[in-house]
PDB file of N, CA and C in Angstrom:
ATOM      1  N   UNK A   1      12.789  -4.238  -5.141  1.00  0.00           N
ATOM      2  CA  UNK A   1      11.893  -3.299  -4.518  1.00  0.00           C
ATOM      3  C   UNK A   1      12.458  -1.881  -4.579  1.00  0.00           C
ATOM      4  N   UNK A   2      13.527  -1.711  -4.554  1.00  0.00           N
ATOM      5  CA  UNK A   2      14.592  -0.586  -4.326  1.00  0.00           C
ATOM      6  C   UNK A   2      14.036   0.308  -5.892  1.00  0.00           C
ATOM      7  N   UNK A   3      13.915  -0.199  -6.600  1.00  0.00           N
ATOM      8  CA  UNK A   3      14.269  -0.084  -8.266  1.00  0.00           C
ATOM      9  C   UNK A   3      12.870   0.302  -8.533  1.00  0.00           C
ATOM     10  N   UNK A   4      11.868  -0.488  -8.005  1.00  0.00           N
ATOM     11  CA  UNK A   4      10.139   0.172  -8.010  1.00  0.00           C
ATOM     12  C   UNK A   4      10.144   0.962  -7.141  1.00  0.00           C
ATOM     13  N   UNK A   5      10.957   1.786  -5.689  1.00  0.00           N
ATOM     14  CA  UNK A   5      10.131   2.781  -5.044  1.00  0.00           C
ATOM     15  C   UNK A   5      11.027   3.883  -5.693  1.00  0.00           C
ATOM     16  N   UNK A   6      12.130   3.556  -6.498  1.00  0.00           N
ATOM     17  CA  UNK A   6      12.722   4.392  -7.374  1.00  0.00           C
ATOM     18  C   UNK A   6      11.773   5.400  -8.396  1.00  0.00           C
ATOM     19  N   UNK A   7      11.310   4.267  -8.912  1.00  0.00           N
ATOM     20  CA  UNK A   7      10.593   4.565 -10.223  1.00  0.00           C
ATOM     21  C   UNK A   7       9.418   5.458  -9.950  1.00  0.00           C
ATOM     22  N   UNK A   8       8.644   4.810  -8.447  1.00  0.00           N
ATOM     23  CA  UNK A   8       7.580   6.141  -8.091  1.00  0.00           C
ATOM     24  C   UNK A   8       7.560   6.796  -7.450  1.00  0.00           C
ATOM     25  N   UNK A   9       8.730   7.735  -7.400  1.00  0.00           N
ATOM     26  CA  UNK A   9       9.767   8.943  -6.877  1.00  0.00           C
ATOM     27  C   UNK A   9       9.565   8.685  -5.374  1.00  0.00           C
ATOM     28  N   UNK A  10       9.944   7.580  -4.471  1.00  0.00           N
ATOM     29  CA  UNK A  10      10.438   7.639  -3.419  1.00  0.00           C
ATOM     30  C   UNK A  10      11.939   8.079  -3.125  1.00  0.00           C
ATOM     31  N   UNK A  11      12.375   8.747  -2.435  1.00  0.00           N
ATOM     32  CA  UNK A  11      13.689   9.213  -2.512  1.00  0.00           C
ATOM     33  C   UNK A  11      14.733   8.837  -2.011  1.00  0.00           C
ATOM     34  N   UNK A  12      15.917   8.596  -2.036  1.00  0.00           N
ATOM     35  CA  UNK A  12      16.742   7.798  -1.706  1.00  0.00           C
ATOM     36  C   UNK A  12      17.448   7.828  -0.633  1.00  0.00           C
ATOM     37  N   UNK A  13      17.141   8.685   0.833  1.00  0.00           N
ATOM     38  CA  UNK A  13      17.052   8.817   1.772  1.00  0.00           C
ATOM     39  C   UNK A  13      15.440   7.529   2.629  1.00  0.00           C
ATOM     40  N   UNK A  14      14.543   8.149   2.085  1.00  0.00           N
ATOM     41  CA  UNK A  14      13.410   7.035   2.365  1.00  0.00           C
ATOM     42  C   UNK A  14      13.255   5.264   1.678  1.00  0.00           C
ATOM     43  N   UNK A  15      14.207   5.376   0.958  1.00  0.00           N
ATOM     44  CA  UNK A  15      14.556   4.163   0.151  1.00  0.00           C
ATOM     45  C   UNK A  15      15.270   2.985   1.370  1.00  0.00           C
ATOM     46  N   UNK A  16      16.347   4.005   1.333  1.00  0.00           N
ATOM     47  CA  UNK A  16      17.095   3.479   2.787  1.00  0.00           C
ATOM     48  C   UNK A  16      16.887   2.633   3.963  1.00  0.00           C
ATOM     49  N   UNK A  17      16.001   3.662   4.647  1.00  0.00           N
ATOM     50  CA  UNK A  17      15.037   3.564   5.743  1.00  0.00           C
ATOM     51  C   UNK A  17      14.335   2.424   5.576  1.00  0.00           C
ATOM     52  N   UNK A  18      13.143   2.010   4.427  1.00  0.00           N
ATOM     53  CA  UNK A  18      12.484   0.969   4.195  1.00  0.00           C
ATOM     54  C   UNK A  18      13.011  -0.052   4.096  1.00  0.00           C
ATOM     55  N   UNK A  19      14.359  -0.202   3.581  1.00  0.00           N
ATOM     56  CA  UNK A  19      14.849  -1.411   3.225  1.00  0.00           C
ATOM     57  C   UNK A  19      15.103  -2.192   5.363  1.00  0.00           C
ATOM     58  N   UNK A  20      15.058  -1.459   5.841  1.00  0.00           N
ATOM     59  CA  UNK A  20      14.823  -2.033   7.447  1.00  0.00           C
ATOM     60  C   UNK A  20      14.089  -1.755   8.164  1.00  0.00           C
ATOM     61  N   UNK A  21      12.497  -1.917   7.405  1.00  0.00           N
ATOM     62  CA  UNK A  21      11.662  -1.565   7.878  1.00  0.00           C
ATOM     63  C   UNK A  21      10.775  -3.482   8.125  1.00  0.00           C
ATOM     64  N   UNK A  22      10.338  -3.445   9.185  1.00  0.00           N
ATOM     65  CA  UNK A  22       9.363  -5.136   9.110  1.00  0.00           C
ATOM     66  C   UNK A  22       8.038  -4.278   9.716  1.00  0.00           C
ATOM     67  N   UNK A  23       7.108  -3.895   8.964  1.00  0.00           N
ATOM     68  CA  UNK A  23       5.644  -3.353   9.603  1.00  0.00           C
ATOM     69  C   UNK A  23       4.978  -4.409  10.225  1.00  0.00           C
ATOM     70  N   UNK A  24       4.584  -4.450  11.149  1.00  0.00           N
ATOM     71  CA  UNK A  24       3.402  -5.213  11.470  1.00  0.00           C
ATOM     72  C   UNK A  24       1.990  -4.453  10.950  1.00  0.00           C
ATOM     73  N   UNK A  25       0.728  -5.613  10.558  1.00  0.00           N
ATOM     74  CA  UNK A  25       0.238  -4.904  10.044  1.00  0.00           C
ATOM     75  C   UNK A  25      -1.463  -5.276  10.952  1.00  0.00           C
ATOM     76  N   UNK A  26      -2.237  -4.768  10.810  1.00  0.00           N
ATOM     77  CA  UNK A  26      -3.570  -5.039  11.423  1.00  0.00           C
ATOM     78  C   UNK A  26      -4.740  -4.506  10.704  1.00  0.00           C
ATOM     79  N   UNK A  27      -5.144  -5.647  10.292  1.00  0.00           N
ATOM     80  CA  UNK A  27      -6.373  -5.491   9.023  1.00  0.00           C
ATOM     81  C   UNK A  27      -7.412  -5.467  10.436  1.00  0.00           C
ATOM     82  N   UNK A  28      -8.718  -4.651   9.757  1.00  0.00           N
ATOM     83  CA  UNK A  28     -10.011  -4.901  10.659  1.00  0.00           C
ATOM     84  C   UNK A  28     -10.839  -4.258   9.754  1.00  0.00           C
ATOM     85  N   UNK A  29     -12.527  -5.056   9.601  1.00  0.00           N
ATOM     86  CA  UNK A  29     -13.261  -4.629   9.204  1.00  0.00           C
ATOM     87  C   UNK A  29     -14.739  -4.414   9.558  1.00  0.00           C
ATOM     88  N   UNK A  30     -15.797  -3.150   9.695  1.00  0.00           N
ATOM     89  CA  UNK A  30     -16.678  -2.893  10.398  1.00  0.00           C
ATOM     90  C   UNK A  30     -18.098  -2.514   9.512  1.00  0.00           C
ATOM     91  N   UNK A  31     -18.701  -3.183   9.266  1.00  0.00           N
ATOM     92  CA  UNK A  31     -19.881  -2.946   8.424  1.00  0.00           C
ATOM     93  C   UNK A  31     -19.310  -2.359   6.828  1.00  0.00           C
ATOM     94  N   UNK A  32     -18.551  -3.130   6.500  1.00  0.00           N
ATOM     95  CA  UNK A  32     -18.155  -2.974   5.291  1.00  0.00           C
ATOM     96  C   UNK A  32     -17.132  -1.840   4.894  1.00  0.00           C
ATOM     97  N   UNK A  33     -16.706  -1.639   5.744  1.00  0.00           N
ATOM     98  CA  UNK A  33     -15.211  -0.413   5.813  1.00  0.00           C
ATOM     99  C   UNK A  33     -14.049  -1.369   6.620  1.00  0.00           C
ATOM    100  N   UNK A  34     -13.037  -0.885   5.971  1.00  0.00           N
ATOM    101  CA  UNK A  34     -12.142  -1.339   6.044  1.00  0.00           C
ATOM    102  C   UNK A  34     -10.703  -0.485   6.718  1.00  0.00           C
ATOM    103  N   UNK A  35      -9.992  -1.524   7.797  1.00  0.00           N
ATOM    104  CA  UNK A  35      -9.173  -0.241   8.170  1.00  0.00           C
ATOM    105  C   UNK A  35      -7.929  -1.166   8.318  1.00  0.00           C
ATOM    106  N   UNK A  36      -6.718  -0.854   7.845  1.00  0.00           N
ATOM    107  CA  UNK A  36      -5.663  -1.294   7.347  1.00  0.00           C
ATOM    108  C   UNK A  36      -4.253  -0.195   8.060  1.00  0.00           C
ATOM    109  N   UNK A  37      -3.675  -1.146   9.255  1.00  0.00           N
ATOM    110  CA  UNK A  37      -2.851  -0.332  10.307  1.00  0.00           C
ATOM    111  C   UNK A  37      -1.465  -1.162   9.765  1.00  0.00           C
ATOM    112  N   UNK A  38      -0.429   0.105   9.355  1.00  0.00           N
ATOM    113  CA  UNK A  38       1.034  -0.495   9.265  1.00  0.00           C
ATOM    114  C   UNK A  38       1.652   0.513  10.339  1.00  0.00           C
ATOM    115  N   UNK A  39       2.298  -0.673  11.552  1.00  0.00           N
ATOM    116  CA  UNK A  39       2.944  -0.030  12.593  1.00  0.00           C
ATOM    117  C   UNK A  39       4.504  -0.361  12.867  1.00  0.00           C
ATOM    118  N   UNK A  40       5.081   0.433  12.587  1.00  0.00           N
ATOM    119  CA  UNK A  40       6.405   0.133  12.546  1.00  0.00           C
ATOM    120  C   UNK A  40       7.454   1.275  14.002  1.00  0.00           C
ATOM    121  N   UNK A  41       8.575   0.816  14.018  1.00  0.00           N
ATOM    122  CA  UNK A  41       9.545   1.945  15.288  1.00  0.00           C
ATOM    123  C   UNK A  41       9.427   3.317  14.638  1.00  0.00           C
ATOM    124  N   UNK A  42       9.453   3.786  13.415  1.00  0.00           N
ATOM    125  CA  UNK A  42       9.755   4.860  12.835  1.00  0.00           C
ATOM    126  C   UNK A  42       7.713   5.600  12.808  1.00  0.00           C
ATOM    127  N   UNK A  43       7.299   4.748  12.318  1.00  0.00           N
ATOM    128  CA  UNK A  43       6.223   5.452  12.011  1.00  0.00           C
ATOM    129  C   UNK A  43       4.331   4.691  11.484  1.00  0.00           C
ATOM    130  N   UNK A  44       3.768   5.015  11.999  1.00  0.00           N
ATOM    131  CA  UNK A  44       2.178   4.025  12.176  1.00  0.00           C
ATOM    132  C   UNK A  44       1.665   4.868  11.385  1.00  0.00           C
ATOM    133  N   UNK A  45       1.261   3.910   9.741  1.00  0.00           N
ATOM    134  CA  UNK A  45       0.433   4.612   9.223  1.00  0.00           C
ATOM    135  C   UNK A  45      -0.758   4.148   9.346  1.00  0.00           C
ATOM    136  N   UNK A  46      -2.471   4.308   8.813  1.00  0.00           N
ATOM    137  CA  UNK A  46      -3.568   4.089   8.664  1.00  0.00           C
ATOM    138  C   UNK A  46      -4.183   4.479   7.444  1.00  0.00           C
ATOM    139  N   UNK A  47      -5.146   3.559   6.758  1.00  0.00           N
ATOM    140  CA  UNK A  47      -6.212   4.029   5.695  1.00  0.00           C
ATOM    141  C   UNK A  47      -7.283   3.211   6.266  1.00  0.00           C
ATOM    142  N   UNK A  48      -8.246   3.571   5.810  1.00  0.00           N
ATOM    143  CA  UNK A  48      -9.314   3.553   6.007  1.00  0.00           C
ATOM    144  C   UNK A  48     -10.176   3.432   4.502  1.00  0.00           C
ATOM    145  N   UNK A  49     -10.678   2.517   3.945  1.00  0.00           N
ATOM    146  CA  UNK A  49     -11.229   2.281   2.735  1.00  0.00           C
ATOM    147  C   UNK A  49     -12.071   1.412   2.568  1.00  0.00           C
ATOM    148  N   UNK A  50     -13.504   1.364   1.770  1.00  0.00           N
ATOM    149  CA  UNK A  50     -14.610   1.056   1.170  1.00  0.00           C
ATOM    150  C   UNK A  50     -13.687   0.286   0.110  1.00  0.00           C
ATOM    151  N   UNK A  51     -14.204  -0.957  -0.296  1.00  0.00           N
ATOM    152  CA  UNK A  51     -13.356  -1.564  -1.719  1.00  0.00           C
ATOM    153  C   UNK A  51     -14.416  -1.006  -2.455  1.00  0.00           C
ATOM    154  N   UNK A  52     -13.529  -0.591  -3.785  1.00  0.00           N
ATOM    155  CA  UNK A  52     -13.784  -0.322  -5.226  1.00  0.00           C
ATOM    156  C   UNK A  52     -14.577   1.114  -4.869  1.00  0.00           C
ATOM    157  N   UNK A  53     -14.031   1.632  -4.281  1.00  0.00           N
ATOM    158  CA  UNK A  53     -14.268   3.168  -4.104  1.00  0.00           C
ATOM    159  C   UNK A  53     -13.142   3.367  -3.735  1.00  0.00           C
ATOM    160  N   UNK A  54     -12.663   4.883  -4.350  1.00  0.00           N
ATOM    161  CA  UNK A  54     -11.460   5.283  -4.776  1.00  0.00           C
ATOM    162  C   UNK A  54     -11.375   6.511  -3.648  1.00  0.00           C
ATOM    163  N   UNK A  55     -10.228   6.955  -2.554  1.00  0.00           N
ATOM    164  CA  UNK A  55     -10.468   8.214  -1.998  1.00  0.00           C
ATOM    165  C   UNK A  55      -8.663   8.706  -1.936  1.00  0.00           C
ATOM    166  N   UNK A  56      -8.804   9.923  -1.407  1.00  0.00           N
ATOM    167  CA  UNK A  56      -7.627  10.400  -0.998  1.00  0.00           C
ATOM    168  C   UNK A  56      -6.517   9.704  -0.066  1.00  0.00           C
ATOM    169  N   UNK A  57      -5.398   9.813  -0.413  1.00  0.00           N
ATOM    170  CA  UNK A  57      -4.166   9.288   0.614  1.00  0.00           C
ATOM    171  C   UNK A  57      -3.236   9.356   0.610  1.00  0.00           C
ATOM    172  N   UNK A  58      -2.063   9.071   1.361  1.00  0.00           N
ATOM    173  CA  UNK A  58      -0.507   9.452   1.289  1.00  0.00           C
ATOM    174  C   UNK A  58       0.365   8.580   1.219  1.00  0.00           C
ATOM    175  N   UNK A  59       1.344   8.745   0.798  1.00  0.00           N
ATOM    176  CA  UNK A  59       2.408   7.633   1.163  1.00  0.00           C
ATOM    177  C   UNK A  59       3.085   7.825   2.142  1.00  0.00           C
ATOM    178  N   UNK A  60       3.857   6.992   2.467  1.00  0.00           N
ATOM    179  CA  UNK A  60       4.295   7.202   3.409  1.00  0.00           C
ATOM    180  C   UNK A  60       5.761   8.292   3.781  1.00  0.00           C
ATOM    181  N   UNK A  61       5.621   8.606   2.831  1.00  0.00           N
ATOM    182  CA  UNK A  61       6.869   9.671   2.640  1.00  0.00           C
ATOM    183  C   UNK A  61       6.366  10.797   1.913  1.00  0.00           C
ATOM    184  N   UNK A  62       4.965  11.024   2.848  1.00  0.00           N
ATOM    185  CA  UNK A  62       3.631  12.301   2.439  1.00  0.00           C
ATOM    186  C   UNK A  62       3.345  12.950   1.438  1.00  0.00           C
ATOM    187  N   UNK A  63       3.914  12.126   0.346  1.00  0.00           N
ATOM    188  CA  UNK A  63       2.567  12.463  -0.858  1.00  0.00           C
ATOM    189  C   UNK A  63       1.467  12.305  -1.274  1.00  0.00           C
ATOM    190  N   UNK A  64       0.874  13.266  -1.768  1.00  0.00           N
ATOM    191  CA  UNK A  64      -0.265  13.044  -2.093  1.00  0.00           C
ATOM    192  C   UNK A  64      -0.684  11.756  -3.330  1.00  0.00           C
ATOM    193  N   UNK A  65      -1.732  10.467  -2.972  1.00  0.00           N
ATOM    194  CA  UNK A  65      -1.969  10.373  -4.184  1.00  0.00           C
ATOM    195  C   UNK A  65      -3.693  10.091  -4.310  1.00  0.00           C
ATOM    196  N   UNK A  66      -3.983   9.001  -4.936  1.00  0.00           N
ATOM    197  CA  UNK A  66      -5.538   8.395  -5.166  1.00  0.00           C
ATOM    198  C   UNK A  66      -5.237   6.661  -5.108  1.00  0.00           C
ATOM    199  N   UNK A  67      -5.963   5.973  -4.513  1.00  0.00           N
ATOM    200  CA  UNK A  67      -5.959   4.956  -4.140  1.00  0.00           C
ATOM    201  C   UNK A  67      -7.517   4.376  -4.320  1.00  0.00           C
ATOM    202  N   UNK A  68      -7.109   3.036  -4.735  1.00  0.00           N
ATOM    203  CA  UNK A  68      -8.481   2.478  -4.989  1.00  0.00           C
ATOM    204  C   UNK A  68      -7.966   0.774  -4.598  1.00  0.00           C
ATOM    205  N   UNK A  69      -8.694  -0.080  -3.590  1.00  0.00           N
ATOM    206  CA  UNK A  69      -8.724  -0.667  -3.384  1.00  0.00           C
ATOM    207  C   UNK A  69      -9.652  -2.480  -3.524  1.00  0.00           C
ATOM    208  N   UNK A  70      -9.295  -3.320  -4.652  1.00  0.00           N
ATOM    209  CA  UNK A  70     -10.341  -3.903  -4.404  1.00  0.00           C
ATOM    210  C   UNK A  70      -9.946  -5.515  -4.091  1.00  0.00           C
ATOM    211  N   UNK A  71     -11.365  -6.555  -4.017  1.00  0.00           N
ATOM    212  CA  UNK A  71     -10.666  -7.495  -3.648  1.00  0.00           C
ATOM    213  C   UNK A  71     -11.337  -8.703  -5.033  1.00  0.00           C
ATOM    214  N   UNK A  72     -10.089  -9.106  -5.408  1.00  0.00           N
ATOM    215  CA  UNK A  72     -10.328 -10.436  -6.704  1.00  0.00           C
ATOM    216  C   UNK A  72      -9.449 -11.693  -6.309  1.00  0.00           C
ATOM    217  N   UNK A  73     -10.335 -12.880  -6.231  1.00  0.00           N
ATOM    218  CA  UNK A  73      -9.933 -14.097  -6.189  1.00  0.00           C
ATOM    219  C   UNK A  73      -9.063 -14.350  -5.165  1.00  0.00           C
ATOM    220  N   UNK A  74      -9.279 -13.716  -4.061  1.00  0.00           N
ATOM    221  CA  UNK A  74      -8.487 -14.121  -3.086  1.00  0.00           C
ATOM    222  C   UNK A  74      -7.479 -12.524  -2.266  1.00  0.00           C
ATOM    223  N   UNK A  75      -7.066 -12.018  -3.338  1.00  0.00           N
ATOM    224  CA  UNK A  75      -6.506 -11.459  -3.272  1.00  0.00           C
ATOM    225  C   UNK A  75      -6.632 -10.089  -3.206  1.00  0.00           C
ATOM    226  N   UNK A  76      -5.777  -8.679  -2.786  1.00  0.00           N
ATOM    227  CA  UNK A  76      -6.062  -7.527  -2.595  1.00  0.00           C
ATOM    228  C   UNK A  76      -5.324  -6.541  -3.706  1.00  0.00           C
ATOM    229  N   UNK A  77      -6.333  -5.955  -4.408  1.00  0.00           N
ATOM    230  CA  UNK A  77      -5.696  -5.403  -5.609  1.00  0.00           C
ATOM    231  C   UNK A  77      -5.339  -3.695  -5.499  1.00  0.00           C
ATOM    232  N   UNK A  78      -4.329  -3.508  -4.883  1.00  0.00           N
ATOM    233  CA  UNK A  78      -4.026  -1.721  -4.039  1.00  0.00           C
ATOM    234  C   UNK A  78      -3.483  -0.930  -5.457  1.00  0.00           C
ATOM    235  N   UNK A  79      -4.705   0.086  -5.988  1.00  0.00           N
ATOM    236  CA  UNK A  79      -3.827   0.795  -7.311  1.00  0.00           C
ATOM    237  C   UNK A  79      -3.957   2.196  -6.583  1.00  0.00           C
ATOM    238  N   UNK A  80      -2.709   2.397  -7.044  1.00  0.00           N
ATOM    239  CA  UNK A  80      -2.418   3.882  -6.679  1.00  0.00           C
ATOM    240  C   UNK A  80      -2.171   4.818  -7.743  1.00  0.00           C
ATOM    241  N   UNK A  81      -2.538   5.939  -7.936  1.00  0.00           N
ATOM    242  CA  UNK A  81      -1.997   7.230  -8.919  1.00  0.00           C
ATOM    243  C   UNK A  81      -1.321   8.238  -8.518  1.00  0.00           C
ATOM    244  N   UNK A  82      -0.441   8.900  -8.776  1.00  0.00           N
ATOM    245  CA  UNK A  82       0.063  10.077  -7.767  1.00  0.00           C
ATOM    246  C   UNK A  82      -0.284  11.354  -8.896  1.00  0.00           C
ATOM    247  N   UNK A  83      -0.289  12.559  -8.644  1.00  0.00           N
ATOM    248  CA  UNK A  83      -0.343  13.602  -9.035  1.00  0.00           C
ATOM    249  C   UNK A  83       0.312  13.569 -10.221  1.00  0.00           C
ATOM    250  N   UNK A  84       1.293  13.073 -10.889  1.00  0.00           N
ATOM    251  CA  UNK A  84       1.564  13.031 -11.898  1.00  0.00           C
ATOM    252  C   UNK A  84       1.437  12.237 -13.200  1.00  0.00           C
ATOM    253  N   UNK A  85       0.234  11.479 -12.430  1.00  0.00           N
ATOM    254  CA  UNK A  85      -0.490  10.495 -13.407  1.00  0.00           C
ATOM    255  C   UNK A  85       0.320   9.406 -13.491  1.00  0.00           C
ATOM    256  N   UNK A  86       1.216   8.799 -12.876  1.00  0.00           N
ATOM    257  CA  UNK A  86       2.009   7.396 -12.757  1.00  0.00           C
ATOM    258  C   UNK A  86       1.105   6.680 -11.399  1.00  0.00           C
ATOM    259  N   UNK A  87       1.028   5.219 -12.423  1.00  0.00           N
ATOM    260  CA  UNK A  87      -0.196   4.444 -11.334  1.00  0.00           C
ATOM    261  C   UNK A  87       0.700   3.247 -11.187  1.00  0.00           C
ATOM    262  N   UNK A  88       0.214   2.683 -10.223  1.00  0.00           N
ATOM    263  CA  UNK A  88       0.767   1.301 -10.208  1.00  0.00           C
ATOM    264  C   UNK A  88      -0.073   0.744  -9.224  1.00  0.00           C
ATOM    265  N   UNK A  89      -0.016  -0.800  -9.189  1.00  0.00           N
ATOM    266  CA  UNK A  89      -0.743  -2.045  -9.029  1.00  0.00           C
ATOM    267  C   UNK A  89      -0.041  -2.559  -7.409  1.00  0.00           C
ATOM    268  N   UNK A  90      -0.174  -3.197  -6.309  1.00  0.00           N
ATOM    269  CA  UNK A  90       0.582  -3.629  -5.617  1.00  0.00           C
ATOM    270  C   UNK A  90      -1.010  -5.083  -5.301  1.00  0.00           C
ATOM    271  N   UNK A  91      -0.527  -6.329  -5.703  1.00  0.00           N
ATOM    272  CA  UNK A  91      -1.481  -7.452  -5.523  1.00  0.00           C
ATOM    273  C   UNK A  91      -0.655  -7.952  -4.060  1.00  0.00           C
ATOM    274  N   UNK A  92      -1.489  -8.331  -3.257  1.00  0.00           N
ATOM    275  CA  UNK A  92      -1.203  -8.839  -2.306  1.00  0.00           C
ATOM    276  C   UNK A  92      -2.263 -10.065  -1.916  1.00  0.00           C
ATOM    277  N   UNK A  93      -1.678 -11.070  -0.876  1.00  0.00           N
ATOM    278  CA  UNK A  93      -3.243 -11.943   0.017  1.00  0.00           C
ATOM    279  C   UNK A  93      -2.488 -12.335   1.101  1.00  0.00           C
ATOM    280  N   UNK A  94      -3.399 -12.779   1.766  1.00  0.00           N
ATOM    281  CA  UNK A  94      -3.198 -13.437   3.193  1.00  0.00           C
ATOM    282  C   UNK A  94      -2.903 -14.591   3.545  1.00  0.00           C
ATOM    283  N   UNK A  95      -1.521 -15.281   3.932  1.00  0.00           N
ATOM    284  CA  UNK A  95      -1.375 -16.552   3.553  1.00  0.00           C
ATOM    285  C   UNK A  95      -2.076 -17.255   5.025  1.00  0.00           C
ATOM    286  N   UNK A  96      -2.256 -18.473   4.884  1.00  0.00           N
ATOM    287  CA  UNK A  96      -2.712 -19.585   6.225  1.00  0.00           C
ATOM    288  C   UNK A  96      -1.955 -18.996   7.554  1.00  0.00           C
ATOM    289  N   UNK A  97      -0.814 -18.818   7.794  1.00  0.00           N
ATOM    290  CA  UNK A  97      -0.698 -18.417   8.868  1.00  0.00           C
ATOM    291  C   UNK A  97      -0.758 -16.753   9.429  1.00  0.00           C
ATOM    292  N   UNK A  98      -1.892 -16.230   8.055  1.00  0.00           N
ATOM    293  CA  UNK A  98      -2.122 -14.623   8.918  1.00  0.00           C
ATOM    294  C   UNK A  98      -1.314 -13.845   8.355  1.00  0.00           C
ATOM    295  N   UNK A  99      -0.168 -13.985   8.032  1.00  0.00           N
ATOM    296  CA  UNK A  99       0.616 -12.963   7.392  1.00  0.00           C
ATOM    297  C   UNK A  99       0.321 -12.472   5.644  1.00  0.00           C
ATOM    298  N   UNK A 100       0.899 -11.118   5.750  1.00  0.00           N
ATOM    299  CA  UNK A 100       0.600 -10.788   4.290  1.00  0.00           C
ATOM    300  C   UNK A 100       1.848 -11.165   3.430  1.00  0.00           C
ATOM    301  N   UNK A 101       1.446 -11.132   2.299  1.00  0.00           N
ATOM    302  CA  UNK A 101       2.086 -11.474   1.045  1.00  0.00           C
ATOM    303  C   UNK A 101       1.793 -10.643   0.190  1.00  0.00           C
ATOM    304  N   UNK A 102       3.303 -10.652  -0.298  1.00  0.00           N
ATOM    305  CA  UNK A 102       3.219  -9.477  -1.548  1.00  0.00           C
ATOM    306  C   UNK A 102       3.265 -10.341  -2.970  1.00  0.00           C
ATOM    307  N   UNK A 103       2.382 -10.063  -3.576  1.00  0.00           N
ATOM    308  CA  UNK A 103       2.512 -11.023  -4.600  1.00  0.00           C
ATOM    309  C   UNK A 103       3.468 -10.508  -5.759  1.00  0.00           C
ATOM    310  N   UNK A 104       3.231  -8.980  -5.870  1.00  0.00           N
ATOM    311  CA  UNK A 104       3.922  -8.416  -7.329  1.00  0.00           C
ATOM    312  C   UNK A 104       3.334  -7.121  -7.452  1.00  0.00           C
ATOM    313  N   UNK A 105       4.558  -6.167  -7.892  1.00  0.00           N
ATOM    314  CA  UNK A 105       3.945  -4.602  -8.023  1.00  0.00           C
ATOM    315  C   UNK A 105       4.392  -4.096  -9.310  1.00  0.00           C
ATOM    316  N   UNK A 106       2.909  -3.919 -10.091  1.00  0.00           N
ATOM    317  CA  UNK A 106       3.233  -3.573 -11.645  1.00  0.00           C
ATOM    318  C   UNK A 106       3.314  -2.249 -11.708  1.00  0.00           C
ATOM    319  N   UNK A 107       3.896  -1.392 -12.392  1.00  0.00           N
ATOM    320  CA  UNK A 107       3.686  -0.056 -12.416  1.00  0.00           C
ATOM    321  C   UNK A 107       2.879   0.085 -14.208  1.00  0.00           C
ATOM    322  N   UNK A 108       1.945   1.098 -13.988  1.00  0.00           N
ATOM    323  CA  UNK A 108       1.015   1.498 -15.265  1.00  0.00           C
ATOM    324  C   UNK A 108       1.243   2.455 -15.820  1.00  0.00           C
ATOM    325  N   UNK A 109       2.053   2.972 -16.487  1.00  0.00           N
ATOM    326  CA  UNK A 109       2.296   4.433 -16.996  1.00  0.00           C
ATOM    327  C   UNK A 109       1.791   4.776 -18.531  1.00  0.00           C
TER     328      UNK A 109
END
């Protein structure tokens, strides 16, 4: 993981930090919007997203990027682009007991 938030210029001060990070997370959805809460001691982020409509957002170490969210076969397909045109893939799903799973994060360059 260290080696992928490398690659999409997370910095190695915030690299750190994450590696002892456990988010809790709280999915909820309301007439077809979607709102996706990671709450952690350091810091509670939020998005808010329509699947397969693409809008503005940050990381968590406040960059800007584009995010598009959709859902295939089970699973949650999170692509991101940042300003410098490096995209990447993060597949995730929800296993039986509620928790998320990371399945695999491709980067697209």
């Amino acid at each position: 993981m260290d080696a992928f938030m490398k690659e999409i210029g997370v910095g190695m001060a915030a690299r750190m930090m994450a590696k002892g990070i456990k988010p809790r997370l709280v999915i909820s959805e309301n007439g077809g919007k979607w709102t996706l809460r990671s709450e952690s001691t350091l810091k509670t982020n939020t998005i808010e997203f329509t699947p397969d409509v693409e809008f503005d957002d940050k990381t968590a170490d406040g960059r800007e990027i584009k995010t598009i969210v959709r859902f295939k076969n089970g699973t949650w397909e999170h692509t991101t682009r940042d300003k410098h045109g490096k995209e990447w893939i993060a597949t995730r799903y929800i296993n039986d007991q509620g928790q998320q799973q990371l399945v695999r994060y491709l980067m697209l360059c």
